[in-house]
C-alpha atoms as a PDB file:
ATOM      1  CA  UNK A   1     116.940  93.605  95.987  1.00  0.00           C
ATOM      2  CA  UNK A   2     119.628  96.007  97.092  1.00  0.00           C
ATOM      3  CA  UNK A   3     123.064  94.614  98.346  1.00  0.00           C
ATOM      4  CA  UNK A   4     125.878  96.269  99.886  1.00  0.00           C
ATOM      5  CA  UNK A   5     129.268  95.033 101.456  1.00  0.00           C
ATOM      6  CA  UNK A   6     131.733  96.082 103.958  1.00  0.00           C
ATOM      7  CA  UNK A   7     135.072  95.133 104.961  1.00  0.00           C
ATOM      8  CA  UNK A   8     134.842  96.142 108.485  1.00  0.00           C
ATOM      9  CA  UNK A   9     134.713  93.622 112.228  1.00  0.00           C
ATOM     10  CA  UNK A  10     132.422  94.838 114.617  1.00  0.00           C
ATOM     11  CA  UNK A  11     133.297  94.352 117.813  1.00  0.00           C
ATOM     12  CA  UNK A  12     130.048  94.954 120.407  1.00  0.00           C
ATOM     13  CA  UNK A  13     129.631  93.833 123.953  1.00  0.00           C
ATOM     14  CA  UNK A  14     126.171  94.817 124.940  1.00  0.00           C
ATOM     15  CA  UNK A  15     125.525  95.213 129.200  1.00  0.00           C
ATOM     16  CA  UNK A  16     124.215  91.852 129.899  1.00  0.00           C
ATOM     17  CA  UNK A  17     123.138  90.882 133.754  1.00  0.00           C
ATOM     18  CA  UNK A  18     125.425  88.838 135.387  1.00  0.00           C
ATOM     19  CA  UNK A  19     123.612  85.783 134.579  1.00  0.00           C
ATOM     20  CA  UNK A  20     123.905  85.897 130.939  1.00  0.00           C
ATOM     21  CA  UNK A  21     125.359  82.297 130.344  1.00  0.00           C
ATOM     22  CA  UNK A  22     126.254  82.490 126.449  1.00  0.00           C
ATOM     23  CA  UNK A  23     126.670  85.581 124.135  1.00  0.00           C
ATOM     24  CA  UNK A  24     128.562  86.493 121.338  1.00  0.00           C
ATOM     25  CA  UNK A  25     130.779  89.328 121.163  1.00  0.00           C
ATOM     26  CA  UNK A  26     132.469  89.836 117.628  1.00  0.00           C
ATOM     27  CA  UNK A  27     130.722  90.264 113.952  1.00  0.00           C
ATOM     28  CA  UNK A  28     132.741  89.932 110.728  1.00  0.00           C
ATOM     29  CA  UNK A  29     130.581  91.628 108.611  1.00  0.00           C
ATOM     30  CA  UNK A  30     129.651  90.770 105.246  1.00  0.00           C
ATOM     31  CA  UNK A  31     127.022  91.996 103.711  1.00  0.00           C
ATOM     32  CA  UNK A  32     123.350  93.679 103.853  1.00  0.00           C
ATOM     33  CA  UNK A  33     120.588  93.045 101.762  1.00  0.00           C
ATOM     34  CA  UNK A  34     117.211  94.803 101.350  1.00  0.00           C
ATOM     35  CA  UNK A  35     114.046  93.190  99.920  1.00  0.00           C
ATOM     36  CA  UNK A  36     112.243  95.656  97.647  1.00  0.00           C
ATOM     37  CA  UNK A  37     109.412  95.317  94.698  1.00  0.00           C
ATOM     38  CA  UNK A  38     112.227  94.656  92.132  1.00  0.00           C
ATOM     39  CA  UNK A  39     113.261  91.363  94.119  1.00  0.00           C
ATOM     40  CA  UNK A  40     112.736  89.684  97.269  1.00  0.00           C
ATOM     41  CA  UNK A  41     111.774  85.882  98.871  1.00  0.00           C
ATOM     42  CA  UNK A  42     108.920  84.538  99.072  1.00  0.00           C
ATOM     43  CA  UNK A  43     110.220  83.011 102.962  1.00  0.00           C
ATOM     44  CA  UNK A  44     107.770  85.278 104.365  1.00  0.00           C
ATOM     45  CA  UNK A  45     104.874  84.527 102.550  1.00  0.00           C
ATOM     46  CA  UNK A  46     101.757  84.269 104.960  1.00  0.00           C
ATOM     47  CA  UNK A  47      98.526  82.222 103.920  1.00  0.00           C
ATOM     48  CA  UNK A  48      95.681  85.523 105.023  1.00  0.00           C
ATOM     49  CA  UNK A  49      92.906  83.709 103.710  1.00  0.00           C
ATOM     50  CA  UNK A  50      90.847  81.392 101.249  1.00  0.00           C
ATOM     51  CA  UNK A  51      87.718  81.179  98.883  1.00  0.00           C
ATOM     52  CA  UNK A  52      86.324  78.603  97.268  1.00  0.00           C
ATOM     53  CA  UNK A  53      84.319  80.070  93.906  1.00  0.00           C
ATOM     54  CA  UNK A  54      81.146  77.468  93.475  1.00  0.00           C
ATOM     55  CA  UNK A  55      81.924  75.537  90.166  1.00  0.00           C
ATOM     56  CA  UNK A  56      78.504  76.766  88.924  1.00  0.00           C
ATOM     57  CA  UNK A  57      78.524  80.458  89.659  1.00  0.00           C
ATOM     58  CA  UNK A  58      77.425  82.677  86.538  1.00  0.00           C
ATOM     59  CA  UNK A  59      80.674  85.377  87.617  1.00  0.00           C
ATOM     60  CA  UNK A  60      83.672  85.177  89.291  1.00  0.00           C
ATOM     61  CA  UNK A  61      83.572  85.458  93.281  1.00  0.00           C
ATOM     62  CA  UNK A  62      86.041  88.135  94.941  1.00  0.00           C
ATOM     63  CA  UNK A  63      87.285  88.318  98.485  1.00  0.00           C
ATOM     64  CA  UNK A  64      85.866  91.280 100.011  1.00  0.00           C
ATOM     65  CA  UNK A  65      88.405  93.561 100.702  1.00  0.00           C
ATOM     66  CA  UNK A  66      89.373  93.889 104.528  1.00  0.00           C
ATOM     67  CA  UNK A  67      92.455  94.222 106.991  1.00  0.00           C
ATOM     68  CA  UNK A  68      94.295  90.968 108.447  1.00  0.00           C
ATOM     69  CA  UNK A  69      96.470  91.150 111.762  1.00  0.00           C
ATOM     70  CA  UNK A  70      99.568  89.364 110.949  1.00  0.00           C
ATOM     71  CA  UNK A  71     102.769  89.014 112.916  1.00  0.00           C
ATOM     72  CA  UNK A  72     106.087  89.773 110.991  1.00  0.00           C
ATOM     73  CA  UNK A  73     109.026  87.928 113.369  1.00  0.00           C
ATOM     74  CA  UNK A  74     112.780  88.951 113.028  1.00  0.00           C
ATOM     75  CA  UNK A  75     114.725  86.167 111.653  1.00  0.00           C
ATOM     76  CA  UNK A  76     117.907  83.812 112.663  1.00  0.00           C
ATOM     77  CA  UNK A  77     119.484  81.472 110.545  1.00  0.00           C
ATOM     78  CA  UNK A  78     122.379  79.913 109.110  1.00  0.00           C
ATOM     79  CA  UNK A  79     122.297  78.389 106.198  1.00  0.00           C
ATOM     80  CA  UNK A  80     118.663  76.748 105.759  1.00  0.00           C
ATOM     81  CA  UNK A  81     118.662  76.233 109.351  1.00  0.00           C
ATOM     82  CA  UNK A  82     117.105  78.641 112.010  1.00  0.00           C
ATOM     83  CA  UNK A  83     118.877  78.937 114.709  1.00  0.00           C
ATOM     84  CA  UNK A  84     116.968  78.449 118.484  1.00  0.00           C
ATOM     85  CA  UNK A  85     118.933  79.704 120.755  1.00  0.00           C
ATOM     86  CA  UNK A  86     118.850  80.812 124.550  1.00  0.00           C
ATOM     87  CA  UNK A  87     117.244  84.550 124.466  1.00  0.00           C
ATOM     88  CA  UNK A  88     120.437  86.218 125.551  1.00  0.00           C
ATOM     89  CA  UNK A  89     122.896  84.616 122.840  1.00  0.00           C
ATOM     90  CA  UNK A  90     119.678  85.925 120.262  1.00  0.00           C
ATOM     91  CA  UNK A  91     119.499  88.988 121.526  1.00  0.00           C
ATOM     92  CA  UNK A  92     123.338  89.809 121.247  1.00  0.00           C
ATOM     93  CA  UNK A  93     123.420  88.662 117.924  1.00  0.00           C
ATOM     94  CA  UNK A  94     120.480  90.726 116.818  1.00  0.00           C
ATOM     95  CA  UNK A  95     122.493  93.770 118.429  1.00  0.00           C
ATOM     96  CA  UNK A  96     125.536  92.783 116.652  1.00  0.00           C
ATOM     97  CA  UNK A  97     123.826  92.447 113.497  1.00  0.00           C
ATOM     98  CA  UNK A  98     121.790  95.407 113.320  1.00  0.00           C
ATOM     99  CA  UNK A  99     125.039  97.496 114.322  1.00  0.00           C
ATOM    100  CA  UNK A 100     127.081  96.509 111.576  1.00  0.00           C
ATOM    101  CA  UNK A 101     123.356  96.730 109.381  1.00  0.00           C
ATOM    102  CA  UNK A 102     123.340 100.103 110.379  1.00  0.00           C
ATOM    103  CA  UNK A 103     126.537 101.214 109.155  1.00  0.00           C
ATOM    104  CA  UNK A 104     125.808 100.479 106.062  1.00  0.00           C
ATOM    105  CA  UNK A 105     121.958 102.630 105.545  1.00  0.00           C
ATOM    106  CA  UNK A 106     121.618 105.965 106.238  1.00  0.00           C
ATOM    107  CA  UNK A 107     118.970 105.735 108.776  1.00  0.00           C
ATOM    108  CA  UNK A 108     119.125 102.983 111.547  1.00  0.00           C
ATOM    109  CA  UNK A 109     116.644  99.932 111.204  1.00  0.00           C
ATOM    110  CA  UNK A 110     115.711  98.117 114.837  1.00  0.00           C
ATOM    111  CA  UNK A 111     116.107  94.493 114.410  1.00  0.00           C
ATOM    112  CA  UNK A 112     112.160  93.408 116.379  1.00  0.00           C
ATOM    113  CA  UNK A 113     109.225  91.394 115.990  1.00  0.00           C
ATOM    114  CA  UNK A 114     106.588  93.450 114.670  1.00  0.00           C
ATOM    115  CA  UNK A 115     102.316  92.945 115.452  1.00  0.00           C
ATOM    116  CA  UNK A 116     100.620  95.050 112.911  1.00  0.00           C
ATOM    117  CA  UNK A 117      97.694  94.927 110.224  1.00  0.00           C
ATOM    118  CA  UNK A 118      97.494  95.292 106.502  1.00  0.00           C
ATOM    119  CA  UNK A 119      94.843  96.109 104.265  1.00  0.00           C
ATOM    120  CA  UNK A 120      93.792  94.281 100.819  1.00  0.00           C
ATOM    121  CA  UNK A 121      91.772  97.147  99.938  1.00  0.00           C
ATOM    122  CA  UNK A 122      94.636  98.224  97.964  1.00  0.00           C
ATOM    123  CA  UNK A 123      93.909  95.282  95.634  1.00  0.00           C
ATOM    124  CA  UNK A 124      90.191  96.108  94.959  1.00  0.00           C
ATOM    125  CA  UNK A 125      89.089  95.157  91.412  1.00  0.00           C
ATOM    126  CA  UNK A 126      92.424  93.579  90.598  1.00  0.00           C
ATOM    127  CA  UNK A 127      92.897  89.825  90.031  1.00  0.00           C
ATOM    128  CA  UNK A 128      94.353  89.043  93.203  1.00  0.00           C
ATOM    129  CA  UNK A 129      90.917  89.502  94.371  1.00  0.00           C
ATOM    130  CA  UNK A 130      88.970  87.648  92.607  1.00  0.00           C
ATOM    131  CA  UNK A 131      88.295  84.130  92.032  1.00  0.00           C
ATOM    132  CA  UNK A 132      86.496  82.666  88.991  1.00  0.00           C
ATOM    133  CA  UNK A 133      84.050  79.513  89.299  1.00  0.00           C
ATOM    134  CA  UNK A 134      85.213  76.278  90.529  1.00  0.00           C
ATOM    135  CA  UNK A 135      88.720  77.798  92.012  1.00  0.00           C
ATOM    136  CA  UNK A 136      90.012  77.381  95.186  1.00  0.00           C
ATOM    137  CA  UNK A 137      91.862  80.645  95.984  1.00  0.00           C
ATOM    138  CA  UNK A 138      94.493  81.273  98.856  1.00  0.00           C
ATOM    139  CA  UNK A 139      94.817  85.096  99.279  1.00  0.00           C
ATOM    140  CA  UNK A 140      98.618  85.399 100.250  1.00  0.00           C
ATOM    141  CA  UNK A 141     100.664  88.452 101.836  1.00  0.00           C
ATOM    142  CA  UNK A 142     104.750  89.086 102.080  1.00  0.00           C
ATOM    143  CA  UNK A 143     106.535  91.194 103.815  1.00  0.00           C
ATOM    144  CA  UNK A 144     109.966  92.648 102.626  1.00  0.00           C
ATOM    145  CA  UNK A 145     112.773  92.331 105.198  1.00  0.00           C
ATOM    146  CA  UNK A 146     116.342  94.018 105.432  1.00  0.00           C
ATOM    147  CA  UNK A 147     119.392  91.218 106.150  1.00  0.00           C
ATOM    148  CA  UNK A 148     122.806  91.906 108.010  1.00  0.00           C
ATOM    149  CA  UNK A 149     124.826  88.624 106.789  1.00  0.00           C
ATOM    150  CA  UNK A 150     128.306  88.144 109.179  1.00  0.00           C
ATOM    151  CA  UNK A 151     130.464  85.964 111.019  1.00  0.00           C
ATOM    152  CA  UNK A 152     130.470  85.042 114.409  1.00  0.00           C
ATOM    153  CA  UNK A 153     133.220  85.259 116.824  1.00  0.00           C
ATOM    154  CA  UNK A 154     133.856  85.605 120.607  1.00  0.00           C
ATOM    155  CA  UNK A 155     130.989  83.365 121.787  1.00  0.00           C
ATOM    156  CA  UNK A 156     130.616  81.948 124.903  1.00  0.00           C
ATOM    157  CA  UNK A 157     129.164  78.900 123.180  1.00  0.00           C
ATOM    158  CA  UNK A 158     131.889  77.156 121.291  1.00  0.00           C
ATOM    159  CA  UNK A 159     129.417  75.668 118.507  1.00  0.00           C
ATOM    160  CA  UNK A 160     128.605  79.485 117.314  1.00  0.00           C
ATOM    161  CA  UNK A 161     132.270  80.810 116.815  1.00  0.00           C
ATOM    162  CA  UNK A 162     133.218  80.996 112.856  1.00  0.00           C
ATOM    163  CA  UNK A 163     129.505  80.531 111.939  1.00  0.00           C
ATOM    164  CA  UNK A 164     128.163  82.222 109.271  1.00  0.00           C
ATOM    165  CA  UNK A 165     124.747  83.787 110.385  1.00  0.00           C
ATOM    166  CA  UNK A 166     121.940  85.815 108.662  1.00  0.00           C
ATOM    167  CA  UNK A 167     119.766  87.878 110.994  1.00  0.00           C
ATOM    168  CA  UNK A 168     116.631  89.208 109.391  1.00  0.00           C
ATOM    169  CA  UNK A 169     114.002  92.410 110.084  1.00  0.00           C
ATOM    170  CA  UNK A 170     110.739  93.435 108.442  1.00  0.00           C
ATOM    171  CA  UNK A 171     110.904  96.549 105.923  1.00  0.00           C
ATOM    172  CA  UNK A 172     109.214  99.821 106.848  1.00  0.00           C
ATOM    173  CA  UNK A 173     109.248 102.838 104.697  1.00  0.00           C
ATOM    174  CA  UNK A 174     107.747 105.929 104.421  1.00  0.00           C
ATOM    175  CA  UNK A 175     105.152 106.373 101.337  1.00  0.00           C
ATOM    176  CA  UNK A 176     104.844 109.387  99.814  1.00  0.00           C
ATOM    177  CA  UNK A 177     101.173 109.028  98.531  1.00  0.00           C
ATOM    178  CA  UNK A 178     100.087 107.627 102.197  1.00  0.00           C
ATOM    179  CA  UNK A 179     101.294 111.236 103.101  1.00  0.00           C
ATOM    180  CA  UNK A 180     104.734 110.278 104.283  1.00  0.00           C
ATOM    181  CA  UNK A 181     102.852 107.765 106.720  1.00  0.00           C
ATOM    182  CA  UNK A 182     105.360 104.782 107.732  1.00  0.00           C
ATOM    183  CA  UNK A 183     104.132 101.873 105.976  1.00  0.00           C
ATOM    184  CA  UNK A 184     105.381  98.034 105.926  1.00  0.00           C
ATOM    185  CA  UNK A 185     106.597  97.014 102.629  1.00  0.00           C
ATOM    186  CA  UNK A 186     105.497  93.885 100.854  1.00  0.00           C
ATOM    187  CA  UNK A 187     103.615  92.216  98.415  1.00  0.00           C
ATOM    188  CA  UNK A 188      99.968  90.762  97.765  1.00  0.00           C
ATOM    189  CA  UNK A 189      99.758  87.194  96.048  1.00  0.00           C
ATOM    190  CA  UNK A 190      97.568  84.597  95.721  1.00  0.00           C
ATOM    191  CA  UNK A 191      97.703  80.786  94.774  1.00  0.00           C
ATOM    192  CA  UNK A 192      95.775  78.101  93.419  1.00  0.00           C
ATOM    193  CA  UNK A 193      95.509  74.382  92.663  1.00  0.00           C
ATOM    194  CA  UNK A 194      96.380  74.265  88.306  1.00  0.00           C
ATOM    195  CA  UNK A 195      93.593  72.793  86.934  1.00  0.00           C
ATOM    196  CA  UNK A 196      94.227  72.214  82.943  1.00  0.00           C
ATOM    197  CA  UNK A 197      90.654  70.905  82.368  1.00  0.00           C
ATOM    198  CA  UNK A 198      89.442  74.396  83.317  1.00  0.00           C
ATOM    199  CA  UNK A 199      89.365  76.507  79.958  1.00  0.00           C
ATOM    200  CA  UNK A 200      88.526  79.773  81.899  1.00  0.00           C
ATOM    201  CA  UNK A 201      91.911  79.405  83.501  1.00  0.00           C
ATOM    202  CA  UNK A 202      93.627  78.019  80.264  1.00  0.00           C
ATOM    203  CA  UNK A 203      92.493  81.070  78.366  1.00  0.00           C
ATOM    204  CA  UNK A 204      92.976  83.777  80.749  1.00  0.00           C
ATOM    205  CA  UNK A 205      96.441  82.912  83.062  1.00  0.00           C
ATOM    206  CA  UNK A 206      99.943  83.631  81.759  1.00  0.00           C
ATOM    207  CA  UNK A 207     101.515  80.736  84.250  1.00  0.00           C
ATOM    208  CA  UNK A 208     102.798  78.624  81.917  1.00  0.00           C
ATOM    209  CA  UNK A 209     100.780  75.345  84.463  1.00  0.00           C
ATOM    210  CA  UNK A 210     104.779  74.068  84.910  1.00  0.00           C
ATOM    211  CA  UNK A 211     104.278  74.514  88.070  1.00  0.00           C
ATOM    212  CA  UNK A 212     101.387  72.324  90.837  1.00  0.00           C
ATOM    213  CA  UNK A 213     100.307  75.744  91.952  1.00  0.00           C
ATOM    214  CA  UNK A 214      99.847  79.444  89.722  1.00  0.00           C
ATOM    215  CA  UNK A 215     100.363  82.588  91.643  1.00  0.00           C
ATOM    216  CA  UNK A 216     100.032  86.185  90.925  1.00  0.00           C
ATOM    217  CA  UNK A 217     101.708  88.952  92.993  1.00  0.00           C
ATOM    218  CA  UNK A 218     101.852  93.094  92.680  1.00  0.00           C
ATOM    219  CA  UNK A 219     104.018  94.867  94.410  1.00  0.00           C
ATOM    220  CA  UNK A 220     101.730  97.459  97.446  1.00  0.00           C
ATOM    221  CA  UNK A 221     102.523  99.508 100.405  1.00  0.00           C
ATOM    222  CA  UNK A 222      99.872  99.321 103.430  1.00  0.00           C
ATOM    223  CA  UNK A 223      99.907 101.235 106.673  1.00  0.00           C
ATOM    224  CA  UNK A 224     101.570 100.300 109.981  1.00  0.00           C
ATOM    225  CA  UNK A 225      99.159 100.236 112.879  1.00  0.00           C
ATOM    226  CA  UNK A 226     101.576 100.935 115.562  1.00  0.00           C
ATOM    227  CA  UNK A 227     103.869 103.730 116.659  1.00  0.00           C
ATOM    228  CA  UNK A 228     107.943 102.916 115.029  1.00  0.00           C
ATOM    229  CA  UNK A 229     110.431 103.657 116.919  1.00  0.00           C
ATOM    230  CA  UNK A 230     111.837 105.250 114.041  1.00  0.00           C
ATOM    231  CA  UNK A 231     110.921 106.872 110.811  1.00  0.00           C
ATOM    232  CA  UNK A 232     112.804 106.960 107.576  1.00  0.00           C
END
């Protein structure tokens, strides 16, 4: 996970119709931070899909490898609270944020909800595929995100001056063996119940069974499925 600071205020006042009630006009800027394969959070994990292996099968079942439409949402919080505001306090903030965000990169990220697709054919014939008898198997994706971290100030709405406030995009990339295609970074997982009567697992699992559910997770690019505004 890549962080970088800055000491500078960003001061931004977007052109907002007259009957914007409540925006925010100053960032204090703090920090960014970049999910990558090295480290990221699991906050946006998404449950794709799930198998259940009969407990009597000779082999191990797999899920057949296909593409899932997901949504991947820009995110507003502060602290472990997300913040639901009035659309034209969000979108200043997201404008704010992704301003001072883009000081800080060389290329400039949008801060926007994103409808695409990815693919688990990239995981064909790995573990994350399959699922061995008497397992119940939750086929997981997450997507890596870039954060602009700041302070509020010159809001309209009292409550949001002096708050700290972490506004949140989904990671795209460009991926040199897709042919420099923009791609959406994240990860493939899966989960399932631990089950210590099941030797099979016992024998063949790292996870320590600490834990009420064992996961596995490799690090993939897939393909976006609609046009970026930008390209890095």
């Amino acid at each position: 996970m890549h962080y970088t600071t800055t000491s500078t205020t960003l001061i931004g006042l977007a052109l907002w119709s007259s009957a914007a009630s409540a925006v925010c006009t100053g960032w204090d800027h703090d920090r960014i931070v970049i999910d990558d394969a090295y480290g990221f959070s699991n906050h946006q994990t998404q449950a794709l899909d799930n198998m259940i292996c009969p407990a009597d099968s000779q082999s191990s079942c797999h899920f057949s490898p296909r593409t899932y439409d997901i949504t991947a949402e820009r995110t507003l919080e502060s602290g472990i609270h997300t913040l639901d505001l009035p659309e034209d306090e969000t979108d200043a903030i997201f404008k704010l944020a992704q301003d001072a965000f883009n000081e800080d990169v060389k290329e400039p990220w949008e801060f926007k909800t994103i409808k695409t697709n990815v693919s688990s054919e990239v995981e064909a014939g790995t573990i994350i595929l399959e699922v061995k008898p008497g397992i119940n198997k939750t086929l997981l994706w997450t997507s890596f995100y870039g954060y602009s971290i700041g302070v509020l100030s010159g809001c309209t709405n009292e409550t949001l001056n002096n708050m700290t406030v972490m506004a949140g995009t989904p990671h795209f990339q460009k991926e040199p063996r897709l042919n420099n295609r923009t791609v959406l970074a994240g990860t493939w997982g899966a989960s399932w119940p631990n089950d210590d009567d099941n030797a099979e697992d016992d024998d063949d699992d790292d996870d320590s069974g600490a834990s009420p559910l064992k996961s596995g997770t490799t690090a993939v690019w897939v393909i976006a499925t609609m046009a970026l505004a930008y390209f890095f």
